[in-house]
C-alpha atoms as a PDB file:
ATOM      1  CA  UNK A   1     -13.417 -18.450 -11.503  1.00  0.00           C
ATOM      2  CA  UNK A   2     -16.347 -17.880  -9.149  1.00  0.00           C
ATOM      3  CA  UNK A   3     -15.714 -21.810  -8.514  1.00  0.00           C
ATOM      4  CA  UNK A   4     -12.676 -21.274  -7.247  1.00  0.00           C
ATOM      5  CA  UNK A   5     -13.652 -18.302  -5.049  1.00  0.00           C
ATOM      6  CA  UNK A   6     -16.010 -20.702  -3.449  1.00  0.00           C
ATOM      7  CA  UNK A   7     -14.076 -23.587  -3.035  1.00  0.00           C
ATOM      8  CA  UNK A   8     -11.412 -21.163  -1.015  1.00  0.00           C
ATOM      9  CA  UNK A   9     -13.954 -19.465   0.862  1.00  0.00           C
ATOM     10  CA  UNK A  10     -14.832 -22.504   1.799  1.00  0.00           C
ATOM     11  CA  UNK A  11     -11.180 -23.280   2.850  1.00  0.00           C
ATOM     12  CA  UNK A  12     -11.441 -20.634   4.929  1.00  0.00           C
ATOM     13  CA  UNK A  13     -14.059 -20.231   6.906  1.00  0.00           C
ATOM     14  CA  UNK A  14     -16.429 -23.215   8.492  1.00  0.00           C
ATOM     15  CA  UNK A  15     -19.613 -21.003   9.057  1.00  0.00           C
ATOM     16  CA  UNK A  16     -21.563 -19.885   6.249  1.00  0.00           C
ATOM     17  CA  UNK A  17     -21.980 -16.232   7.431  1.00  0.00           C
ATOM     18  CA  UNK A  18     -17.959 -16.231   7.278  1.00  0.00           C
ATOM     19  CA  UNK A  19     -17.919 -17.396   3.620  1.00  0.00           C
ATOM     20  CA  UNK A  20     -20.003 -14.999   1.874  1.00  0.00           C
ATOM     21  CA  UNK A  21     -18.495 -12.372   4.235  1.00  0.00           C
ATOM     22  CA  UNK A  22     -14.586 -13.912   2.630  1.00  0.00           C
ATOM     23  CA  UNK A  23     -16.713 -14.321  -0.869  1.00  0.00           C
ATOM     24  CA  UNK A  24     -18.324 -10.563  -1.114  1.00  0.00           C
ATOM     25  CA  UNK A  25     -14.390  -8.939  -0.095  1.00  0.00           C
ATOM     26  CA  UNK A  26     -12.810 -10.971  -2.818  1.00  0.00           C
ATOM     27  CA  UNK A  27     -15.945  -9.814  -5.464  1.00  0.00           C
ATOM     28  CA  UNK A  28     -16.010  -6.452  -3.738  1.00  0.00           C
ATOM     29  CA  UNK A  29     -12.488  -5.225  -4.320  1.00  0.00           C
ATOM     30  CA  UNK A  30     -12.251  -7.314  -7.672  1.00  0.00           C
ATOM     31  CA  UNK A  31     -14.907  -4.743  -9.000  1.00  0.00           C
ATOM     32  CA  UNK A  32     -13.078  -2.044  -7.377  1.00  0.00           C
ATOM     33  CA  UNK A  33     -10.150  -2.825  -9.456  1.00  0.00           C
ATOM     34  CA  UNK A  34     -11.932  -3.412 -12.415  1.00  0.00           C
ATOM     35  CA  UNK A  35     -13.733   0.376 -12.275  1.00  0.00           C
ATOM     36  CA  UNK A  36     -10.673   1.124 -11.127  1.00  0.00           C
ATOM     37  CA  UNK A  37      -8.776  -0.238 -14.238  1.00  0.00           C
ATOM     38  CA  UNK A  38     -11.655   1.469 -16.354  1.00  0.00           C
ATOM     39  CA  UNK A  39     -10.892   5.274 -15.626  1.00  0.00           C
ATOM     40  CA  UNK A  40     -12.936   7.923 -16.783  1.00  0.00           C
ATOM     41  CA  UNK A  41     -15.587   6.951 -19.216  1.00  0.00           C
ATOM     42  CA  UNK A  42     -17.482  10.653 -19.280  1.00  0.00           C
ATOM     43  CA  UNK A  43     -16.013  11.401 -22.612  1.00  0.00           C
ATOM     44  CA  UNK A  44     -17.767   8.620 -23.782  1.00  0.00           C
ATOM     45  CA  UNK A  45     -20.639   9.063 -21.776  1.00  0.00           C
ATOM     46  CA  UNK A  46     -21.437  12.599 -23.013  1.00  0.00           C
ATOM     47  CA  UNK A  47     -20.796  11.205 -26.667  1.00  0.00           C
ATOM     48  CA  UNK A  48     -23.802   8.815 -26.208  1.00  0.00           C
ATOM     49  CA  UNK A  49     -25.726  11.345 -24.723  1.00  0.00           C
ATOM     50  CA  UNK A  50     -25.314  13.563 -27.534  1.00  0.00           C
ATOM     51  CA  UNK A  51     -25.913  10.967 -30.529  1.00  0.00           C
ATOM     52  CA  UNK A  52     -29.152   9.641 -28.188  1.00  0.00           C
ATOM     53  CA  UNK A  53     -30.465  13.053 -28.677  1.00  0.00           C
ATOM     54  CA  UNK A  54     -29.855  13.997 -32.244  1.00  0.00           C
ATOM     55  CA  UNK A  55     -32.055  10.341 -32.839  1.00  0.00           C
ATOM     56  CA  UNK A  56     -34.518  11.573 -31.154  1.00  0.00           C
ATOM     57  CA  UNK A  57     -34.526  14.582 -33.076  1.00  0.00           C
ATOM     58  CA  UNK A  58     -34.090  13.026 -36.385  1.00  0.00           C
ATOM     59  CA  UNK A  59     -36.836  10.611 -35.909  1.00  0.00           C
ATOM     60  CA  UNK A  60     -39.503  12.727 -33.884  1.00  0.00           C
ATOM     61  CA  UNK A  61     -38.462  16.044 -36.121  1.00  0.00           C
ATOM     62  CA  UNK A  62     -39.702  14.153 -39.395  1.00  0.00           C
END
């Protein structure tokens, strides 16, 4: 894939400063979409957060 983001930035643009400007849009707003696409991970978050502590507990506790 990142092959093929090259070889069209390349396409593109002639000077190097204008391909990585075309390559970091396309990998910029592909992350976008992907956190995007994720949503909202807190609940998930917290959930660590919570187990990562009772460990701690547990293991410093005994």
């Amino acid at each position: 894939m990142f092959e093929k983001v090259k070889r069209f930035a390349k396409k593109i643009a002639t000077s190097k400063k204008a391909q990585m400007t075309c390559l970091m849009m396309v990998c910029g707003v592909t992350a976008m979409m992907a956190q995007t696409t994720a949503g909202d991970y807190s609940a998930g978050t917290a959930a660590l957060t919570q187990v990562s502590e009772e460990i701690i507990l547990a293991v410093f506790n005994t």
